[in-house]
C-alpha atoms as a PDB file:
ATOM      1  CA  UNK A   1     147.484  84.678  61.857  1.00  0.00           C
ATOM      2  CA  UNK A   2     147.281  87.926  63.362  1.00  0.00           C
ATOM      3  CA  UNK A   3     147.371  89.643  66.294  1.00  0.00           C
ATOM      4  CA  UNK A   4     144.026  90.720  67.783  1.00  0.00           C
ATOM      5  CA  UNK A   5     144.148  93.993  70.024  1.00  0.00           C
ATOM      6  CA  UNK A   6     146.416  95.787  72.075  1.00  0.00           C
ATOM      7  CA  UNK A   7     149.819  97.822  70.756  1.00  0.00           C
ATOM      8  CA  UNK A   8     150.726  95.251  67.984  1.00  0.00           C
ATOM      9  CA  UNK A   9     147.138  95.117  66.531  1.00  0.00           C
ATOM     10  CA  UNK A  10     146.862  94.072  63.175  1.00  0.00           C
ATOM     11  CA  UNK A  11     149.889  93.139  62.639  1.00  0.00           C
ATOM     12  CA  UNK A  12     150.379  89.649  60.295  1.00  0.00           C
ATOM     13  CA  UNK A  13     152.321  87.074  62.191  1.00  0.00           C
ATOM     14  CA  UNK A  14     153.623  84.233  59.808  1.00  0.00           C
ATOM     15  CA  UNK A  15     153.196  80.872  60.348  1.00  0.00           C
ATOM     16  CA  UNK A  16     154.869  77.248  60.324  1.00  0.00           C
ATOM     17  CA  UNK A  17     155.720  75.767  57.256  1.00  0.00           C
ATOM     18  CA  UNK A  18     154.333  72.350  57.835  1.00  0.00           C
ATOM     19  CA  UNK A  19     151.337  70.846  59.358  1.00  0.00           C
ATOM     20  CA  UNK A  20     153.623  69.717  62.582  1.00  0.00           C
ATOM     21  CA  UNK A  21     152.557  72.595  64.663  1.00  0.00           C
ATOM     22  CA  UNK A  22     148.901  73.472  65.255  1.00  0.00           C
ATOM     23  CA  UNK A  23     148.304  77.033  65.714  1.00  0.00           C
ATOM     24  CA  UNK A  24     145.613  78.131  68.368  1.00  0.00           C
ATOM     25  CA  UNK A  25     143.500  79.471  66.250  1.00  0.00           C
ATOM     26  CA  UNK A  26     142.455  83.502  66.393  1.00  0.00           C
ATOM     27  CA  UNK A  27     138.712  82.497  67.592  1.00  0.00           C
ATOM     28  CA  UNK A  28     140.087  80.671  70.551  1.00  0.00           C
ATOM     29  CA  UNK A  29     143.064  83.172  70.850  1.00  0.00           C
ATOM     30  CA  UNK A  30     140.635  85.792  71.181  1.00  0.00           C
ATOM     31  CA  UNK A  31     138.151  83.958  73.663  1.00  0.00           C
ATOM     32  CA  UNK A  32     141.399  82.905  75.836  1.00  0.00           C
ATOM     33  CA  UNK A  33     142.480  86.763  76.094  1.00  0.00           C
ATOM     34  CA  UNK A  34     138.730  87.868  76.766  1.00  0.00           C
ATOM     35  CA  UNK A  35     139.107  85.738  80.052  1.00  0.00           C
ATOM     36  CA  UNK A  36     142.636  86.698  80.650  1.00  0.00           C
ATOM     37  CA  UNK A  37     142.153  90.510  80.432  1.00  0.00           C
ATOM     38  CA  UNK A  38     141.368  91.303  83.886  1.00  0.00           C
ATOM     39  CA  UNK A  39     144.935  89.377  84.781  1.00  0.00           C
ATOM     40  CA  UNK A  40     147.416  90.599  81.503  1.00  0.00           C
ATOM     41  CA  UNK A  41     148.652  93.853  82.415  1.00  0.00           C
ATOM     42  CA  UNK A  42     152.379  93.802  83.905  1.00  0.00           C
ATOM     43  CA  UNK A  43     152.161  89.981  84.183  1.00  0.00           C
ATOM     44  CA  UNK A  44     155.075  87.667  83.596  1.00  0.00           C
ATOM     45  CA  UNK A  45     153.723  85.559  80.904  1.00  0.00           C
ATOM     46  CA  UNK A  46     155.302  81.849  79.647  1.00  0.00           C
ATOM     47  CA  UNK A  47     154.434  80.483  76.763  1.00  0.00           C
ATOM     48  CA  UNK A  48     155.634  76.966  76.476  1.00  0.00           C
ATOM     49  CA  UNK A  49     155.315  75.044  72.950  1.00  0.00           C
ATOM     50  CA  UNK A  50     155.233  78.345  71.828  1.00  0.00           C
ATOM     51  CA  UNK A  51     155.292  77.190  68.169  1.00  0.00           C
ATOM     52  CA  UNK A  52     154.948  80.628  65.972  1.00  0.00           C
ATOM     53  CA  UNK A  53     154.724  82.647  69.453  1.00  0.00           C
ATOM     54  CA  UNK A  54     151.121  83.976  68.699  1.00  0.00           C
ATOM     55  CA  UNK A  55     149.882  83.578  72.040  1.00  0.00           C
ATOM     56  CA  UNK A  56     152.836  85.301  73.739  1.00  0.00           C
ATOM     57  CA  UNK A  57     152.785  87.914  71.184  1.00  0.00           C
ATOM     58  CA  UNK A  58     149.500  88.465  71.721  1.00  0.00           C
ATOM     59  CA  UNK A  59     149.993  88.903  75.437  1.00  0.00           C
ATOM     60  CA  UNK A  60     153.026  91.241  75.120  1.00  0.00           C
ATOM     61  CA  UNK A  61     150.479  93.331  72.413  1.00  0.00           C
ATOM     62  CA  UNK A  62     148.230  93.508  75.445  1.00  0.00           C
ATOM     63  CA  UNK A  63     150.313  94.936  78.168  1.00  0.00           C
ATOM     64  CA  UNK A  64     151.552  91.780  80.024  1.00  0.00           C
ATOM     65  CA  UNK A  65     154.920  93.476  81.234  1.00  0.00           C
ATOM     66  CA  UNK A  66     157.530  89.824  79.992  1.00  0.00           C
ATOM     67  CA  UNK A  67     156.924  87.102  78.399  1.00  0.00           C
ATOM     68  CA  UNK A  68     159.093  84.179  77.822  1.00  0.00           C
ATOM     69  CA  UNK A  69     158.755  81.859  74.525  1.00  0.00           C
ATOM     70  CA  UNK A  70     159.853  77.932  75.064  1.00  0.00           C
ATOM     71  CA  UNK A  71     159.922  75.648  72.168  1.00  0.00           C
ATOM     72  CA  UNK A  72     162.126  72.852  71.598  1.00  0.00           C
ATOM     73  CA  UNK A  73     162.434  73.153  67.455  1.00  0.00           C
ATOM     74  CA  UNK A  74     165.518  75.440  66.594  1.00  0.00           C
ATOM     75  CA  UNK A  75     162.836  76.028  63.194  1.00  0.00           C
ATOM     76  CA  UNK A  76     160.116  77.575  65.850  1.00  0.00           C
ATOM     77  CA  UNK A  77     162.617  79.382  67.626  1.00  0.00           C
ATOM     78  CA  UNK A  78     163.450  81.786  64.381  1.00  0.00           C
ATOM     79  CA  UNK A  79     160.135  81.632  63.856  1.00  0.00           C
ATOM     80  CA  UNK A  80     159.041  83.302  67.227  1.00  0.00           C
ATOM     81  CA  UNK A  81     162.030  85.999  67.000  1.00  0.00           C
ATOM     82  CA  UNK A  82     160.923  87.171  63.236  1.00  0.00           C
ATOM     83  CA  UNK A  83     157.437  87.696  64.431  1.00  0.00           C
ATOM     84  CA  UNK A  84     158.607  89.410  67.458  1.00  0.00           C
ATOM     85  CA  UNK A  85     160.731  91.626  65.024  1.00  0.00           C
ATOM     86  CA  UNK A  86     157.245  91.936  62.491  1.00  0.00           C
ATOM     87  CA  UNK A  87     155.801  93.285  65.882  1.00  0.00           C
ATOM     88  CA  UNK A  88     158.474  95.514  66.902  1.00  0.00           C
ATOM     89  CA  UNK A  89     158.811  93.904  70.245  1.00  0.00           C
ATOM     90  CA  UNK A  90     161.330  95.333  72.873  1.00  0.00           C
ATOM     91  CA  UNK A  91     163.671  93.098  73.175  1.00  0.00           C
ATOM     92  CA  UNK A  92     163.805  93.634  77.627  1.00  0.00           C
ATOM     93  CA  UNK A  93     160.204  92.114  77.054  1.00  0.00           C
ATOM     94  CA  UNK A  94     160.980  88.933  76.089  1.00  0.00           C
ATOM     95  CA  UNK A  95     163.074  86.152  75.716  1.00  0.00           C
ATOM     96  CA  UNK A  96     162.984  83.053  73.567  1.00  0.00           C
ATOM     97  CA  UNK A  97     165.013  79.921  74.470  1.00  0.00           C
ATOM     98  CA  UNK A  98     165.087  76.497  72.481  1.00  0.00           C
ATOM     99  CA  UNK A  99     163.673  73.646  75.161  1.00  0.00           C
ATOM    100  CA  UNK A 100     161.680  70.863  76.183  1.00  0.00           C
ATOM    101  CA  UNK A 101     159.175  72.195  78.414  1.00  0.00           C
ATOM    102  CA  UNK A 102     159.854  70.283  81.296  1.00  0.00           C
ATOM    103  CA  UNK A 103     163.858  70.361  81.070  1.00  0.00           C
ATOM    104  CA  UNK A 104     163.127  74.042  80.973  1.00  0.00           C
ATOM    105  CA  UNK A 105     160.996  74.151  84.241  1.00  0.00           C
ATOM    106  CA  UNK A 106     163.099  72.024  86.110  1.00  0.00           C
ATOM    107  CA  UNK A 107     166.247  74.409  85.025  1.00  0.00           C
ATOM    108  CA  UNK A 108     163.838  77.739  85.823  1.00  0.00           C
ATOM    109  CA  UNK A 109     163.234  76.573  88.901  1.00  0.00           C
ATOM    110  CA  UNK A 110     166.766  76.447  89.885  1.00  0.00           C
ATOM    111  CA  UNK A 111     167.211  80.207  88.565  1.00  0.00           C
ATOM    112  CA  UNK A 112     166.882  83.463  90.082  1.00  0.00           C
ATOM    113  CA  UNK A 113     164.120  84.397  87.346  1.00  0.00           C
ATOM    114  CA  UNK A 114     160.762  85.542  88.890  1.00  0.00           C
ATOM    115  CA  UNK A 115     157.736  83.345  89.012  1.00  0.00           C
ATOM    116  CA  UNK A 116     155.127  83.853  86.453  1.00  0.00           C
ATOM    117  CA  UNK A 117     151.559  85.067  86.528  1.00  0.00           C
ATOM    118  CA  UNK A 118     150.303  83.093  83.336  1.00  0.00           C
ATOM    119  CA  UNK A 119     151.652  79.726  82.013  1.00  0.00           C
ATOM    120  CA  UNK A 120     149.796  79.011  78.693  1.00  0.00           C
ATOM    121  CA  UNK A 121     151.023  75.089  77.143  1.00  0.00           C
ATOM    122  CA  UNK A 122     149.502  74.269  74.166  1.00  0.00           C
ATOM    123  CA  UNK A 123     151.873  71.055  73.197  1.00  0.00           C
ATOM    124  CA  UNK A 124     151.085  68.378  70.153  1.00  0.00           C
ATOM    125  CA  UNK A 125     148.313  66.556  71.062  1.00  0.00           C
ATOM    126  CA  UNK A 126     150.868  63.812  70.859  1.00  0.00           C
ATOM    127  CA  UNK A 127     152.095  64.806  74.222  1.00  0.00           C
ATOM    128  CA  UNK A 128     151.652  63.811  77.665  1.00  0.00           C
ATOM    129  CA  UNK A 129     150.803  66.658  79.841  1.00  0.00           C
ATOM    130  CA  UNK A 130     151.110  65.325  83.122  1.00  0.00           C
ATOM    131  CA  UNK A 131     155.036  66.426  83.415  1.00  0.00           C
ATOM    132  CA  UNK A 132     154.286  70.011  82.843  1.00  0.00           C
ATOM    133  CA  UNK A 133     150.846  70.022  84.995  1.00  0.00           C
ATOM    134  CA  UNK A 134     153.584  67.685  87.778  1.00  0.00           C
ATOM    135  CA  UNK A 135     156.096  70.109  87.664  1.00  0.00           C
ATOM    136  CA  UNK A 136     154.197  73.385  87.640  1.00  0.00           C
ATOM    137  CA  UNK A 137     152.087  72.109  90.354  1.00  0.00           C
ATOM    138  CA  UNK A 138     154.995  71.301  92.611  1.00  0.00           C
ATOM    139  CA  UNK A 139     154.904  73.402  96.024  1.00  0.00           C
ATOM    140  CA  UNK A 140     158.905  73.083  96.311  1.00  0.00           C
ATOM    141  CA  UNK A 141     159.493  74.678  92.644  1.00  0.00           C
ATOM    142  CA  UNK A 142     157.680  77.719  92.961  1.00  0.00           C
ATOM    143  CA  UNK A 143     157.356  78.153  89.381  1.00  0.00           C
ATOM    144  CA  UNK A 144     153.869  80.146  89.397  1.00  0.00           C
ATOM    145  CA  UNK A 145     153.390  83.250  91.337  1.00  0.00           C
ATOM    146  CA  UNK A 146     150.797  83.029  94.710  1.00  0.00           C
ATOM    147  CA  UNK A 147     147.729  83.809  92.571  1.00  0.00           C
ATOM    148  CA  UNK A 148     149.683  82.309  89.351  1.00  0.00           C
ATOM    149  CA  UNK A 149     147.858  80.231  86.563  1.00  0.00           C
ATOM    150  CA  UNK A 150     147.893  77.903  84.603  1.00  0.00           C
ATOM    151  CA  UNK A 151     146.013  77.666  81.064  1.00  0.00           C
ATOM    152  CA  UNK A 152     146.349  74.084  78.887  1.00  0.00           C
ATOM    153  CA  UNK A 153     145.007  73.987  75.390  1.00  0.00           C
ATOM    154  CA  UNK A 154     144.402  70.104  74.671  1.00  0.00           C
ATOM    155  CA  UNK A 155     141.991  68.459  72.324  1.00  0.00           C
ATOM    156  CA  UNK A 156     138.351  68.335  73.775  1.00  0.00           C
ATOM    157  CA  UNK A 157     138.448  64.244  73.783  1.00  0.00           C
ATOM    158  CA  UNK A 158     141.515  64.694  76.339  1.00  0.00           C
ATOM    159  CA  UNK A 159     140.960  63.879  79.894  1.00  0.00           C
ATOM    160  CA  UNK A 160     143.203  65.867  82.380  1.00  0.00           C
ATOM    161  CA  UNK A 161     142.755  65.352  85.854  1.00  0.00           C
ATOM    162  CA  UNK A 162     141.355  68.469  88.265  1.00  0.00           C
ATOM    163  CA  UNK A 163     143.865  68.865  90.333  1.00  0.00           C
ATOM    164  CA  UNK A 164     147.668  68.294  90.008  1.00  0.00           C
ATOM    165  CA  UNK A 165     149.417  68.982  93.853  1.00  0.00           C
ATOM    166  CA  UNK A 166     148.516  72.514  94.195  1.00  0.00           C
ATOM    167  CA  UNK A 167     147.176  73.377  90.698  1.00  0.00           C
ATOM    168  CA  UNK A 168     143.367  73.289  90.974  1.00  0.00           C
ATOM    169  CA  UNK A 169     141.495  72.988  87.523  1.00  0.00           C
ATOM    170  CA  UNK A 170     138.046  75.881  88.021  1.00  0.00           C
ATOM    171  CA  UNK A 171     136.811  76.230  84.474  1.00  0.00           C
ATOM    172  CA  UNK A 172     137.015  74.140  80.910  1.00  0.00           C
ATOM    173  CA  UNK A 173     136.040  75.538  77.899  1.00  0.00           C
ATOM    174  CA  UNK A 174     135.114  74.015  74.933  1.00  0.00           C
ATOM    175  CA  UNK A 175     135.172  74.837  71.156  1.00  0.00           C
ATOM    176  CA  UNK A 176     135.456  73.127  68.008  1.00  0.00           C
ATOM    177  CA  UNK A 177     138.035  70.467  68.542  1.00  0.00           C
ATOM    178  CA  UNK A 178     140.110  72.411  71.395  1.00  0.00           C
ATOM    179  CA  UNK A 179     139.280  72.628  74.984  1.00  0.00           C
ATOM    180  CA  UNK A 180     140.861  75.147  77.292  1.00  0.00           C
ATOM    181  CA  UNK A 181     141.698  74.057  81.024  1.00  0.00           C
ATOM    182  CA  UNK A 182     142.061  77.024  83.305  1.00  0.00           C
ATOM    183  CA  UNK A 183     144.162  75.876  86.854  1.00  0.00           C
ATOM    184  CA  UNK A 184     144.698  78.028  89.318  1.00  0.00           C
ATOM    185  CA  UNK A 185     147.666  77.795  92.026  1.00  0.00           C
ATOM    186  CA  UNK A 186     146.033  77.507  95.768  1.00  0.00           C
ATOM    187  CA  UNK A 187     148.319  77.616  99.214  1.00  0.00           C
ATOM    188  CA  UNK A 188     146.525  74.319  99.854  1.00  0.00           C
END
């Protein structure tokens, strides 16, 4: 894996060990940050299953101003920190915590921590998404900024539903095996 464009460029990121983690791969990486370009710079960006923290890493190399790195393996965790390290990453830009996604929301939401612009999940396909897309999508929790959203990578056999309270699903995108939903946060 490596990271595409931006200020880390280049730059070899390792990856898992085993076959338990599924890395987005860098053609879908690169398609996800072609649509996300007009929205990166200074964002807040989370990246929850983070796995080897590509995707984060990525959005750091292109100018989103924080981004945060959950994953609930203590093995991803170093992971995520030595490719930060690889990268040279600032360590005010970004912080990594070992989580469950949800048990992580739920706490964040409690905190005094700004909302984000960008979520991106990308769980095991194993996983059920609906308690992320429920808890994101909750109008009390305020977890996503007004114009905040939400991206899911899921397989492209996996039917999520369009809307989710105030999480609205606009575009899917299809290719090879992976699907990306794009949700947007409305006032509605």
């Amino acid at each position: 894996m490596r990271i595409i464009a931006g200020h880390f460029k280049g730059r070899n990121l390792k990856s898992p060990a085993t076959l338990d983690t599924r890395p987005t791969s860098d053609r879908l990486r690169e398609t996800l940050f072609n649509i996300l370009t007009p929205e990166i710079t200074d964002a807040r960006f989370l990246d929850l299953c983070a796995g080897s923290g590509a995707i984060g890493i990525e959005a750091l190399s292109r100018g989103a101003a924080h981004a945060t790195f959950v994953d609930r393996s203590k093995k991803m965790r170093a992971l995520i920190k030595g490719n930060l390290a690889l990268c040279k990453a600032s360590p005010e830009d970004f912080e990594v915590v070992t989580a469950d996604a949800v048990d992580f929301l739920r706490k964040a939401s409690h905190g005094k921590s700004a909302a984000w612009n960008i979520v991106f999940y990308d769980p095991p396909y194993s996983e059920d998404y609906l308690g992320v897309l429920d808890t994101l999508g909750d109008t009390r929790l305020e977890l996503l900024r007004a114009d905040g959203m939400l991206v899911v990578e899921h397989h492209h056999k996996t039917d999520l539903p369009e809307s989710v309270d105030q999480l609205v699903r606009y575009r899917i995108l299809k290719q090879g095996e992976s699907a990306l939903s794009f949700f947007r946060k409305t006032d509605e």
